[in-house]
PDB file of N, CA and C in Angstrom:
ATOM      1  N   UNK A   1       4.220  -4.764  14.720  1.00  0.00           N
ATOM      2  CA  UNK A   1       5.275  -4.105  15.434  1.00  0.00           C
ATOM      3  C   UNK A   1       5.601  -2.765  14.776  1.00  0.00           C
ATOM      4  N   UNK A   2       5.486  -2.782  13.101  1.00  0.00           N
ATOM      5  CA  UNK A   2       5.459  -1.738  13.013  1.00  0.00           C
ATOM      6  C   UNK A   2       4.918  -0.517  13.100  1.00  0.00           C
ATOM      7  N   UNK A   3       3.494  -0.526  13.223  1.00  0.00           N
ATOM      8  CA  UNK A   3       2.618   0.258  14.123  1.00  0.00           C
ATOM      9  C   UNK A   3       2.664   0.607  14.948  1.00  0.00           C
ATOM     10  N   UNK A   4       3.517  -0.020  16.217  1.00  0.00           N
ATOM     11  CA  UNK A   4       3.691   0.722  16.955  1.00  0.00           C
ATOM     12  C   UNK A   4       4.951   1.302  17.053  1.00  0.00           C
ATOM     13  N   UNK A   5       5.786   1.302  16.279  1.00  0.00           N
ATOM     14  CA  UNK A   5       7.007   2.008  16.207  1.00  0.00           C
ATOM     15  C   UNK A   5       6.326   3.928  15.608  1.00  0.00           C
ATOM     16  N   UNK A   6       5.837   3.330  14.169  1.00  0.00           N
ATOM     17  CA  UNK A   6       5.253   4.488  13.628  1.00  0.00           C
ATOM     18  C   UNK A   6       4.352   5.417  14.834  1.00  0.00           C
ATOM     19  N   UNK A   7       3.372   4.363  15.738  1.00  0.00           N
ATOM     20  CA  UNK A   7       2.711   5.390  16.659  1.00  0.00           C
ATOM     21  C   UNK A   7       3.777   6.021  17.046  1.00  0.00           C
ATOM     22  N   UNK A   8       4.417   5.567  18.006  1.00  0.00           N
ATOM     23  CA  UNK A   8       5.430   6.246  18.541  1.00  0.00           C
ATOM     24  C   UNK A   8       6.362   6.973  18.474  1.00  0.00           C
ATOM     25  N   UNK A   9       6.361   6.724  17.001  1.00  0.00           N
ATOM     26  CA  UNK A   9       7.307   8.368  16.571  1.00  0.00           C
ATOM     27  C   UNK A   9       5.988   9.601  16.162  1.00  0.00           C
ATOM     28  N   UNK A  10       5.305   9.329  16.131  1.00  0.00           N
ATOM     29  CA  UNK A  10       4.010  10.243  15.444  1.00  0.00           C
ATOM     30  C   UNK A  10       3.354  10.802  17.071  1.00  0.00           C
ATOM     31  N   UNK A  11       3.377  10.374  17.975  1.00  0.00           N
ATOM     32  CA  UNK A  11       2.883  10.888  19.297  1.00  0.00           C
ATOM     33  C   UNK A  11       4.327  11.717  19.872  1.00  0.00           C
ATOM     34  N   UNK A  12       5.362  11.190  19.473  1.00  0.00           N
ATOM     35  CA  UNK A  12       6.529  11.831  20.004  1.00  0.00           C
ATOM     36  C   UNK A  12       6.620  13.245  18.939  1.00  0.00           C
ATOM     37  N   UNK A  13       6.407  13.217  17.952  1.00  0.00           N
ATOM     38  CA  UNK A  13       6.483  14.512  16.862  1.00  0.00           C
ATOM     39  C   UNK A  13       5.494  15.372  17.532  1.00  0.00           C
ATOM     40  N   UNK A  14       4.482  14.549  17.625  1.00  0.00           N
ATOM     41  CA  UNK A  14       3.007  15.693  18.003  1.00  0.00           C
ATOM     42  C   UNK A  14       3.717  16.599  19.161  1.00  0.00           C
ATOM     43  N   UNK A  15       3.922  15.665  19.982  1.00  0.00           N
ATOM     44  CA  UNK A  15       4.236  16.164  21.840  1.00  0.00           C
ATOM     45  C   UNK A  15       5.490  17.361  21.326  1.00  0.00           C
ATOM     46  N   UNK A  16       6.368  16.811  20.653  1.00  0.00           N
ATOM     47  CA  UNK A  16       7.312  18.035  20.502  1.00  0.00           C
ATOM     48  C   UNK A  16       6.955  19.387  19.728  1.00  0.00           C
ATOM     49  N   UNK A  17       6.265  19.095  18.525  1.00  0.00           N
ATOM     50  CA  UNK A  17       5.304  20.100  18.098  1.00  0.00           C
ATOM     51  C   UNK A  17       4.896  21.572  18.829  1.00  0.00           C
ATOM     52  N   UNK A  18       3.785  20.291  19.744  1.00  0.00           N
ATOM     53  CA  UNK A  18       2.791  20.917  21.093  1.00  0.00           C
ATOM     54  C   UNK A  18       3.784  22.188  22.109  1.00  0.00           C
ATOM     55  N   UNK A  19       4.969  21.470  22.057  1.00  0.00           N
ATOM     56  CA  UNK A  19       6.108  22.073  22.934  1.00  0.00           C
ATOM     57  C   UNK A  19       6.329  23.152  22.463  1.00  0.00           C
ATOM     58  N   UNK A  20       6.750  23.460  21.014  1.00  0.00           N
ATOM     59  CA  UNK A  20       7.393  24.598  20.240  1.00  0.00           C
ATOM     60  C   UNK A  20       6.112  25.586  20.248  1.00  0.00           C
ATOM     61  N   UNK A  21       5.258  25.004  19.907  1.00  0.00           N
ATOM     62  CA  UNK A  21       3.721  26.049  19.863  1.00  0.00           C
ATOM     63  C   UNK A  21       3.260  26.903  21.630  1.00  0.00           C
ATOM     64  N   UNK A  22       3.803  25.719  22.244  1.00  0.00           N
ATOM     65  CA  UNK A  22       3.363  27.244  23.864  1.00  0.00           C
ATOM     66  C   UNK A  22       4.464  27.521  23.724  1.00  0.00           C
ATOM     67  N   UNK A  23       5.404  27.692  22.793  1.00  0.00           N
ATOM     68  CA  UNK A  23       6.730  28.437  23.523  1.00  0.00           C
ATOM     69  C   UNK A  23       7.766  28.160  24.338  1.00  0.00           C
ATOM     70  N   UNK A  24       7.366  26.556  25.203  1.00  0.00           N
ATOM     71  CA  UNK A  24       8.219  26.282  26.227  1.00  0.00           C
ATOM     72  C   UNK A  24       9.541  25.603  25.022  1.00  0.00           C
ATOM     73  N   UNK A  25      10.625  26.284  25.877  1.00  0.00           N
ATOM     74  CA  UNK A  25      11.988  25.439  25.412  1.00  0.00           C
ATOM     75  C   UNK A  25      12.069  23.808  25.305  1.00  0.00           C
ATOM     76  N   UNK A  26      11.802  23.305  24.219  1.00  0.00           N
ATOM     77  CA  UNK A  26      12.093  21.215  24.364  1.00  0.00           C
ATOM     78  C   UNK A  26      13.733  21.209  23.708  1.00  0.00           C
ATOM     79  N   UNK A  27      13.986  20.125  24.482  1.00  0.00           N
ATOM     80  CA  UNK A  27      15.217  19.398  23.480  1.00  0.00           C
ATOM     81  C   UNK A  27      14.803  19.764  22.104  1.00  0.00           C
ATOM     82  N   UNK A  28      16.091  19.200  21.520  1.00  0.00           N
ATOM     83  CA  UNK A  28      15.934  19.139  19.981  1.00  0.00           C
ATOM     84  C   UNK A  28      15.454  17.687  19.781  1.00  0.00           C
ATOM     85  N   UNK A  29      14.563  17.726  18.927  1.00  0.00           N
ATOM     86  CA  UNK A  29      14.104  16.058  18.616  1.00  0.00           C
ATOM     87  C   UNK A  29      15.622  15.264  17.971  1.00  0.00           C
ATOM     88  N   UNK A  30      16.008  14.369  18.422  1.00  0.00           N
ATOM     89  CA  UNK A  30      16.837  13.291  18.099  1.00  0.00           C
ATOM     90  C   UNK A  30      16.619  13.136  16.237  1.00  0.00           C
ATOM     91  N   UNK A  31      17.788  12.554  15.346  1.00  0.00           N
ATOM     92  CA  UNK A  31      18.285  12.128  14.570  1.00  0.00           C
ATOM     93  C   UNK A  31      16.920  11.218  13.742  1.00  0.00           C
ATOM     94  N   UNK A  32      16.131  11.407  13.354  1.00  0.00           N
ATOM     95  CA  UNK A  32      15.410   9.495  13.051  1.00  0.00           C
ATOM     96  C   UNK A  32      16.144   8.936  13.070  1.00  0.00           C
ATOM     97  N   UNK A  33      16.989   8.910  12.320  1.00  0.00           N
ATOM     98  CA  UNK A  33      18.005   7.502  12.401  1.00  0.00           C
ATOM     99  C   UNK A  33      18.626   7.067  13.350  1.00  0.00           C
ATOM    100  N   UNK A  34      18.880   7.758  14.134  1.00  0.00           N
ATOM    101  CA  UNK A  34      19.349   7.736  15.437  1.00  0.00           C
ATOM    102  C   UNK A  34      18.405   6.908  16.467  1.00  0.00           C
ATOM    103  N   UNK A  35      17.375   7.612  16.330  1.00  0.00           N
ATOM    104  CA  UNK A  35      15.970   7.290  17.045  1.00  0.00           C
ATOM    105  C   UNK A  35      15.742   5.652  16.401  1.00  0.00           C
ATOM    106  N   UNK A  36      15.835   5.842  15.156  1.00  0.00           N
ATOM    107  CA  UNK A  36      15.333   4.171  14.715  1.00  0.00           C
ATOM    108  C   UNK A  36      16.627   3.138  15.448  1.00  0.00           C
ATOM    109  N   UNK A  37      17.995   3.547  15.059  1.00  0.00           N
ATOM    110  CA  UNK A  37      18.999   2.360  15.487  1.00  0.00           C
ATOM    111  C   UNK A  37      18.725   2.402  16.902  1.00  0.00           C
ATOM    112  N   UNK A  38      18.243   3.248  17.640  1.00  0.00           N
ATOM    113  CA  UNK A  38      17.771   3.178  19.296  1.00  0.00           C
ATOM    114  C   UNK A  38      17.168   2.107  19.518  1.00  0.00           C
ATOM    115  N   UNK A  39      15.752   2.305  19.039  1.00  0.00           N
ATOM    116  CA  UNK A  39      14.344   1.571  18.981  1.00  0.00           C
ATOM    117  C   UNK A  39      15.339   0.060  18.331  1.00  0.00           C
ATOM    118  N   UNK A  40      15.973  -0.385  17.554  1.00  0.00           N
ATOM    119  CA  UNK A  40      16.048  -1.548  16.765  1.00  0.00           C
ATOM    120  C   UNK A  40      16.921  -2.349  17.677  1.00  0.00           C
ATOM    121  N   UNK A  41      18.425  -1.548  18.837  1.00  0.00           N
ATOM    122  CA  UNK A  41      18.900  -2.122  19.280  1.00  0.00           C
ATOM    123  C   UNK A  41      18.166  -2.441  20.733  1.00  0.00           C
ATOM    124  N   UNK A  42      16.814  -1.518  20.966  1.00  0.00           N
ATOM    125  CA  UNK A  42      16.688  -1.977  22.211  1.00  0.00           C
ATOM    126  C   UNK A  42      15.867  -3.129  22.333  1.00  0.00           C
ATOM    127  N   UNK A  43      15.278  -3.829  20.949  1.00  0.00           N
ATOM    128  CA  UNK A  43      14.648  -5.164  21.320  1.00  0.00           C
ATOM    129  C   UNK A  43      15.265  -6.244  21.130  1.00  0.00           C
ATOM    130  N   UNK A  44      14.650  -7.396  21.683  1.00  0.00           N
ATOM    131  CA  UNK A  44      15.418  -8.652  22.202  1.00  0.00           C
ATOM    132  C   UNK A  44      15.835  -9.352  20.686  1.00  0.00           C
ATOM    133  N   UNK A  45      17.181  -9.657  21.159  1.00  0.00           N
ATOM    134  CA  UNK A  45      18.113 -10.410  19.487  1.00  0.00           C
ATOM    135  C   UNK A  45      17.032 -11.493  19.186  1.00  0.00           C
ATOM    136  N   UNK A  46      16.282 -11.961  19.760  1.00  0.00           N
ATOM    137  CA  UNK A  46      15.125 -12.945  18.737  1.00  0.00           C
ATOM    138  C   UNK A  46      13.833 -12.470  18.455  1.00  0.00           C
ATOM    139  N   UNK A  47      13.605 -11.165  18.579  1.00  0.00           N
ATOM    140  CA  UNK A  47      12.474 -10.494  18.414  1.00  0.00           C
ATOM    141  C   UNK A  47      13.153  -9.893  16.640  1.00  0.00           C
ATOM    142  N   UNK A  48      14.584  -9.260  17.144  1.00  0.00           N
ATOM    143  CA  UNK A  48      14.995  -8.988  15.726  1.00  0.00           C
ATOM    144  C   UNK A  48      15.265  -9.784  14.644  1.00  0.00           C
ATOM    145  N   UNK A  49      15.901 -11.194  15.424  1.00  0.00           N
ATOM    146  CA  UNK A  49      15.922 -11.929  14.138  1.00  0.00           C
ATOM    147  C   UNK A  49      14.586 -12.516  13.350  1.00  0.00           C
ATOM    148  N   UNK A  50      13.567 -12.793  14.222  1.00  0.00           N
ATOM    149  CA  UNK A  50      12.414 -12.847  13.801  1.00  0.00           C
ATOM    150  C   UNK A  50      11.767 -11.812  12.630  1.00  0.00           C
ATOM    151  N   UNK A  51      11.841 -10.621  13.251  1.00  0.00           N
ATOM    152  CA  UNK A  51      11.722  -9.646  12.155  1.00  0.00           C
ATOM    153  C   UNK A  51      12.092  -9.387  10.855  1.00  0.00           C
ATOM    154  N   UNK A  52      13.880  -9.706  11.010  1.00  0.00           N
ATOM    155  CA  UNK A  52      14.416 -10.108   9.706  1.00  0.00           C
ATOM    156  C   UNK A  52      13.780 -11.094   8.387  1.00  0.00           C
ATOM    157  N   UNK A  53      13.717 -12.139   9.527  1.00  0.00           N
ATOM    158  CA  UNK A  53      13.114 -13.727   8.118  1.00  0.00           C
ATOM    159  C   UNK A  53      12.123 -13.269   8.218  1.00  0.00           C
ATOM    160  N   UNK A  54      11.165 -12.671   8.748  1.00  0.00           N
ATOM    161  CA  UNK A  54       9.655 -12.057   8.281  1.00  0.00           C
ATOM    162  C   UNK A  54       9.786 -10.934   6.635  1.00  0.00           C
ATOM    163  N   UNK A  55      10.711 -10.000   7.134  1.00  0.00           N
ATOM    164  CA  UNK A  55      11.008  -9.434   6.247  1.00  0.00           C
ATOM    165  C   UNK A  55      11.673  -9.936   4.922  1.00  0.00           C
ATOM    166  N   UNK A  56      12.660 -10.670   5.153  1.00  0.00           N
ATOM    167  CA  UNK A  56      13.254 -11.621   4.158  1.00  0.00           C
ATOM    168  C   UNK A  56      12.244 -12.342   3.368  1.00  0.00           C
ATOM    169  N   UNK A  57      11.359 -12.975   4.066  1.00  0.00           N
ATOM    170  CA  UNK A  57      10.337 -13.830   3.257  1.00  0.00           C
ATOM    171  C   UNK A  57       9.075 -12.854   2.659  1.00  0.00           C
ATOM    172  N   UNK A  58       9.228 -11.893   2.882  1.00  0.00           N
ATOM    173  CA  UNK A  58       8.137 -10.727   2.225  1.00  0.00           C
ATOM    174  C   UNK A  58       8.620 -10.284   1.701  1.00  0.00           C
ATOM    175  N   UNK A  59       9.652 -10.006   1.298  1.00  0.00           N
ATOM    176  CA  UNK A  59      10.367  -9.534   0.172  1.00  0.00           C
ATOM    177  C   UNK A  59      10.465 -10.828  -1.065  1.00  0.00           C
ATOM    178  N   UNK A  60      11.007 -11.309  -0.554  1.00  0.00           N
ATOM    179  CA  UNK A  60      10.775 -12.744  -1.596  1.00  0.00           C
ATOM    180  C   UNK A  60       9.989 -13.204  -2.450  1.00  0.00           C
ATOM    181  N   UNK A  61       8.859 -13.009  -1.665  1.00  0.00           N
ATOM    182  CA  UNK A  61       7.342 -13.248  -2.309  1.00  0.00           C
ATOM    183  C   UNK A  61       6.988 -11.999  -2.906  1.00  0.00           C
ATOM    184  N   UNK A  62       7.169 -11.103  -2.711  1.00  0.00           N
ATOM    185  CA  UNK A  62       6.808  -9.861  -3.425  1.00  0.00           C
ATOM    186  C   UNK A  62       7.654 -10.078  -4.994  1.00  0.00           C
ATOM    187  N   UNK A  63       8.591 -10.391  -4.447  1.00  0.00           N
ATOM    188  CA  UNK A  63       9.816 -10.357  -5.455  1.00  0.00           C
ATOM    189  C   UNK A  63       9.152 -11.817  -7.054  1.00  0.00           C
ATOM    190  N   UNK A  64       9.242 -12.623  -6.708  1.00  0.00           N
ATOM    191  CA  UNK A  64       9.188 -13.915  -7.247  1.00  0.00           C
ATOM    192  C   UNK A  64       7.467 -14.186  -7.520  1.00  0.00           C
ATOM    193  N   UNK A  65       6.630 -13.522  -7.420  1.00  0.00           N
ATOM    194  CA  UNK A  65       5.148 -13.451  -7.468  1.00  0.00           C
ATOM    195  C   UNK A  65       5.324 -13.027  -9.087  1.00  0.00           C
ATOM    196  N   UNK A  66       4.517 -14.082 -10.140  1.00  0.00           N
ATOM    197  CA  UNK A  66       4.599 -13.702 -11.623  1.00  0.00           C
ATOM    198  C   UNK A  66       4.091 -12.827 -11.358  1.00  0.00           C
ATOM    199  N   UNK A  67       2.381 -12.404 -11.171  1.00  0.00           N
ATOM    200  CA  UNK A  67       1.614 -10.904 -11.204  1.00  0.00           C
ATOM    201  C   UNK A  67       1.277 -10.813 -10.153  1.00  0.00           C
ATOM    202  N   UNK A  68       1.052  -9.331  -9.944  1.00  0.00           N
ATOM    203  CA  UNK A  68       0.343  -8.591  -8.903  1.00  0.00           C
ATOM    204  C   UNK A  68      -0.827  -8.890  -8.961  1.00  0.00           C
ATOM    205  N   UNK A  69      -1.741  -9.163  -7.569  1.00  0.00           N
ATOM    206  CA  UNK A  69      -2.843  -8.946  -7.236  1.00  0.00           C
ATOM    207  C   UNK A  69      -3.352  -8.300  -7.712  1.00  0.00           C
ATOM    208  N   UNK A  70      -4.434  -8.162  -8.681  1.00  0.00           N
ATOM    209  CA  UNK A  70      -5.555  -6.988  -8.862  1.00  0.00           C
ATOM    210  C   UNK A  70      -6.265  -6.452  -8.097  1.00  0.00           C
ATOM    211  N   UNK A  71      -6.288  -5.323  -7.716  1.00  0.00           N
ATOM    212  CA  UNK A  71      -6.669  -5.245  -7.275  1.00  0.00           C
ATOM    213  C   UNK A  71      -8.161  -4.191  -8.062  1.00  0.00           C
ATOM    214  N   UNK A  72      -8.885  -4.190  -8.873  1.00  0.00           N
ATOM    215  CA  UNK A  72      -9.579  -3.842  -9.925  1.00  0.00           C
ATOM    216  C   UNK A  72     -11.318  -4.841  -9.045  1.00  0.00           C
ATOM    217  N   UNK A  73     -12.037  -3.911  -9.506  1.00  0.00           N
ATOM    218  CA  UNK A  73     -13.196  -4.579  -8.957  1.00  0.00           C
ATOM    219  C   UNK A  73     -14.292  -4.246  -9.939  1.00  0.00           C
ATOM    220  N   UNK A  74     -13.862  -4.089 -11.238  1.00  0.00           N
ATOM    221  CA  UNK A  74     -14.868  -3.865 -11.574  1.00  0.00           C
ATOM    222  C   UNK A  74     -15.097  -5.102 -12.856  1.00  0.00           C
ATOM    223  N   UNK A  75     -16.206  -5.606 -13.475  1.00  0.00           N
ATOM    224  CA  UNK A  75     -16.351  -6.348 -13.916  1.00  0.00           C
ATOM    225  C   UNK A  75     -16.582  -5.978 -15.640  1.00  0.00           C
ATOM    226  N   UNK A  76     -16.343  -6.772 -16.349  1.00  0.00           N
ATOM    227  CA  UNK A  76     -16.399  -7.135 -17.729  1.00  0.00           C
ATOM    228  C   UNK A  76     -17.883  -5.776 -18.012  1.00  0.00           C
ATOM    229  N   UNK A  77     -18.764  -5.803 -17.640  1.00  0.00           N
ATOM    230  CA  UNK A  77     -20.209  -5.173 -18.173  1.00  0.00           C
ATOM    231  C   UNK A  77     -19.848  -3.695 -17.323  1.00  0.00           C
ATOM    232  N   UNK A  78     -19.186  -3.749 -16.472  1.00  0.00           N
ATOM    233  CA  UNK A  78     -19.172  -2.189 -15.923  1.00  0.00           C
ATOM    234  C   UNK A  78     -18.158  -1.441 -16.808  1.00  0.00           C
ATOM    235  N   UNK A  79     -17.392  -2.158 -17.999  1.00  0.00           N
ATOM    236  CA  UNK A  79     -16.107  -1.644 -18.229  1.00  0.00           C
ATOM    237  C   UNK A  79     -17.041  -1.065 -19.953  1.00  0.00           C
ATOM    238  N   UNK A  80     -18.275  -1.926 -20.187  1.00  0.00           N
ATOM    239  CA  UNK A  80     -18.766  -1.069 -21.381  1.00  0.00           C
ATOM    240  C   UNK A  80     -20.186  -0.446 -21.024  1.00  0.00           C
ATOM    241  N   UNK A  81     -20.124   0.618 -21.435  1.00  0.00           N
ATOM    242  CA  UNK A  81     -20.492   1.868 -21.397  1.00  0.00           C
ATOM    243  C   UNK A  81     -22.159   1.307 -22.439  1.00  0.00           C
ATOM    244  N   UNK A  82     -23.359   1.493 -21.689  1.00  0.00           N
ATOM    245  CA  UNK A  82     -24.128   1.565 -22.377  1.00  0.00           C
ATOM    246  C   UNK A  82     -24.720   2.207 -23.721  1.00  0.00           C
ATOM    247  N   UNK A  83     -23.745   3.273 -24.279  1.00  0.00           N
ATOM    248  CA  UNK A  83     -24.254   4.161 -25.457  1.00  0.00           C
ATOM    249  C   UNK A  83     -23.519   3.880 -26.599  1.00  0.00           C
ATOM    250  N   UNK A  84     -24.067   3.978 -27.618  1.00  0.00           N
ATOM    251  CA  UNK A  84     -23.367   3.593 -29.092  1.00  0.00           C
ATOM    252  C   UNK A  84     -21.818   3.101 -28.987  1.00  0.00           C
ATOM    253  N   UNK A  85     -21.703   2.511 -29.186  1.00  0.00           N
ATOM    254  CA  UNK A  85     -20.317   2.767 -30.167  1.00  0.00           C
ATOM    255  C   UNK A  85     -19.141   1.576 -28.478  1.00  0.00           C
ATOM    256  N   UNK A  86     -19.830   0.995 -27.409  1.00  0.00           N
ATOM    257  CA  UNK A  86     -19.587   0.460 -26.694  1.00  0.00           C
ATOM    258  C   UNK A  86     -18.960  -0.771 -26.658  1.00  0.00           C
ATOM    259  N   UNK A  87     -19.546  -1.573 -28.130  1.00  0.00           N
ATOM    260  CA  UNK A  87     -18.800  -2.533 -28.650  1.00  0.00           C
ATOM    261  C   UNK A  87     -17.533  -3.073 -28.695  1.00  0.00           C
ATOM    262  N   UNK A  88     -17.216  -4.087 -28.823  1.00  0.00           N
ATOM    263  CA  UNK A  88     -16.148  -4.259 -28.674  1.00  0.00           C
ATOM    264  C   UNK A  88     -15.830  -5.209 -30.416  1.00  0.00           C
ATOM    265  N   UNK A  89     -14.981  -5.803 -31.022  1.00  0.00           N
ATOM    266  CA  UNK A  89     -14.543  -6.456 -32.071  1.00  0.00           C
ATOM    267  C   UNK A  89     -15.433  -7.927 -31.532  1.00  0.00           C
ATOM    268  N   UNK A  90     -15.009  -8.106 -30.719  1.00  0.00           N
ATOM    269  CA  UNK A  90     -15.536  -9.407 -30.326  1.00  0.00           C
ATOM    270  C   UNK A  90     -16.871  -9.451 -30.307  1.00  0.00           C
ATOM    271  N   UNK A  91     -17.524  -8.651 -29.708  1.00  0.00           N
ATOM    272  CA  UNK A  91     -19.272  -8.591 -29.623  1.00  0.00           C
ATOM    273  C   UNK A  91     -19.956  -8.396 -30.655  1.00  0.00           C
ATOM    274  N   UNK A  92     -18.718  -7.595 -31.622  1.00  0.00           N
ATOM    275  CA  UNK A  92     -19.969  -7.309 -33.259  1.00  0.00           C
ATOM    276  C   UNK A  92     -19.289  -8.741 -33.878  1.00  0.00           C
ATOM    277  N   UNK A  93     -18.850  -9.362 -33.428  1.00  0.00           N
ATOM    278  CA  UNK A  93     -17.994 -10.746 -34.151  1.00  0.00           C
ATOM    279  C   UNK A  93     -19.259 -11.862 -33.301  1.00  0.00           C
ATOM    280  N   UNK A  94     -19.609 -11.794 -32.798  1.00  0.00           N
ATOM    281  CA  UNK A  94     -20.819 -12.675 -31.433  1.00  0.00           C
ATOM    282  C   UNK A  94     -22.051 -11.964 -32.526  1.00  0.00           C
ATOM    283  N   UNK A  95     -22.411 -11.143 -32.159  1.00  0.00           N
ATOM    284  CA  UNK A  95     -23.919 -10.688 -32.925  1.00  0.00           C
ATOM    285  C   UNK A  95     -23.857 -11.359 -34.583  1.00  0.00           C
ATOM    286  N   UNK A  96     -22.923 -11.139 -35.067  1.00  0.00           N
ATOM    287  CA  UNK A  96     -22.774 -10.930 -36.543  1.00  0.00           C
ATOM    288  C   UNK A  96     -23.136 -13.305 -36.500  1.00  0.00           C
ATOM    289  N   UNK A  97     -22.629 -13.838 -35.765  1.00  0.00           N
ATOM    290  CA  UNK A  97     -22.774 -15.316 -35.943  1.00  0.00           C
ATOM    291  C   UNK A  97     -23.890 -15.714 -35.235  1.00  0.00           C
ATOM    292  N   UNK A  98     -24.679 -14.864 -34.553  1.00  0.00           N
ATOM    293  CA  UNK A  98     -26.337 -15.434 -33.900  1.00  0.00           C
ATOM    294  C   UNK A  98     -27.154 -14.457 -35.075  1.00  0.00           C
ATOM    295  N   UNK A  99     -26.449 -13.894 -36.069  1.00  0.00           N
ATOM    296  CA  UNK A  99     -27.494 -13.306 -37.129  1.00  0.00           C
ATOM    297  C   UNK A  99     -28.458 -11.965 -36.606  1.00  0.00           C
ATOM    298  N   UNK A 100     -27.787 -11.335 -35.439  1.00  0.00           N
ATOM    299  CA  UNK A 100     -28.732 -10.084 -35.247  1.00  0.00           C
ATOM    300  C   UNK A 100     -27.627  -8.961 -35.844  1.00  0.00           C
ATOM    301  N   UNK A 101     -28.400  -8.247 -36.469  1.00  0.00           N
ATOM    302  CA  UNK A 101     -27.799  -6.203 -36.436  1.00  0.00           C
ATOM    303  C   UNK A 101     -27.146  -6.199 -35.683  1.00  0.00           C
ATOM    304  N   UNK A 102     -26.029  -4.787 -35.497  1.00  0.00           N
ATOM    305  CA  UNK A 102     -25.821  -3.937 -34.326  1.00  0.00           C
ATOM    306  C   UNK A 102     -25.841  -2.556 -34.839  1.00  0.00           C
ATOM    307  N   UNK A 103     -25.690  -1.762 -34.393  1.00  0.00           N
ATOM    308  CA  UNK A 103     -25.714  -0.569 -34.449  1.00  0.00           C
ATOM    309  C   UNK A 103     -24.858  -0.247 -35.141  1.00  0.00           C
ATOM    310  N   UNK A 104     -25.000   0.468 -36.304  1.00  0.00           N
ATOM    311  CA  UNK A 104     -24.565   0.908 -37.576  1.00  0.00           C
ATOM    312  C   UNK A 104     -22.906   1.562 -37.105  1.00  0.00           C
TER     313      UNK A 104
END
């Protein structure tokens, strides 16, 4: 629903835009806020209350969620760098107990 609210103010900006650019005289574009309490009172009281506990419960969960989603895609081997010195404490701590070198 909110998509099409956003279209609809974004086709209504354009169109008024379009207006000022040939020159022809438009109204003055309305208030947003004005425009939004328009749009909010003209849908049906259970379309809004619906909206509300949608919103209510997405906030909630946003809210009360220990961590954020990662959103990170990269993995453990993409994060070290093939050239000297790439190591980590842990890996010269791994080499050093299977008995190989590492790089000085």
């Amino acid at each position: 629903m909110s998509f099409l609210i956003r279209a609809g103010l974004v086709i209504g900006v354009l169109s008024w835009l379009a207006l000022q650019r040939q020159g022809e005289r438009a109204p003055a574009p309305p208030a947003v806020a004005d425009a939004a309490a328009a749009a909010w009172d003209a849908l049906p009281a259970p379309l809004r209350d619906a909206a509300l506990r949608e919103g209510a419960a997405e906030i909630g969960r946003r809210a009360f969620t220990a961590s954020p989603v990662s959103r990170d895609t990269l993995s453990d081997s993409d994060r070290k760098v093939p050239w000297r010195g790439a190591q980590t404490h842990a890996d010269r701590a791994t080499l050093a107990q299977r008995g190989e070198r590492g790089p000085p």
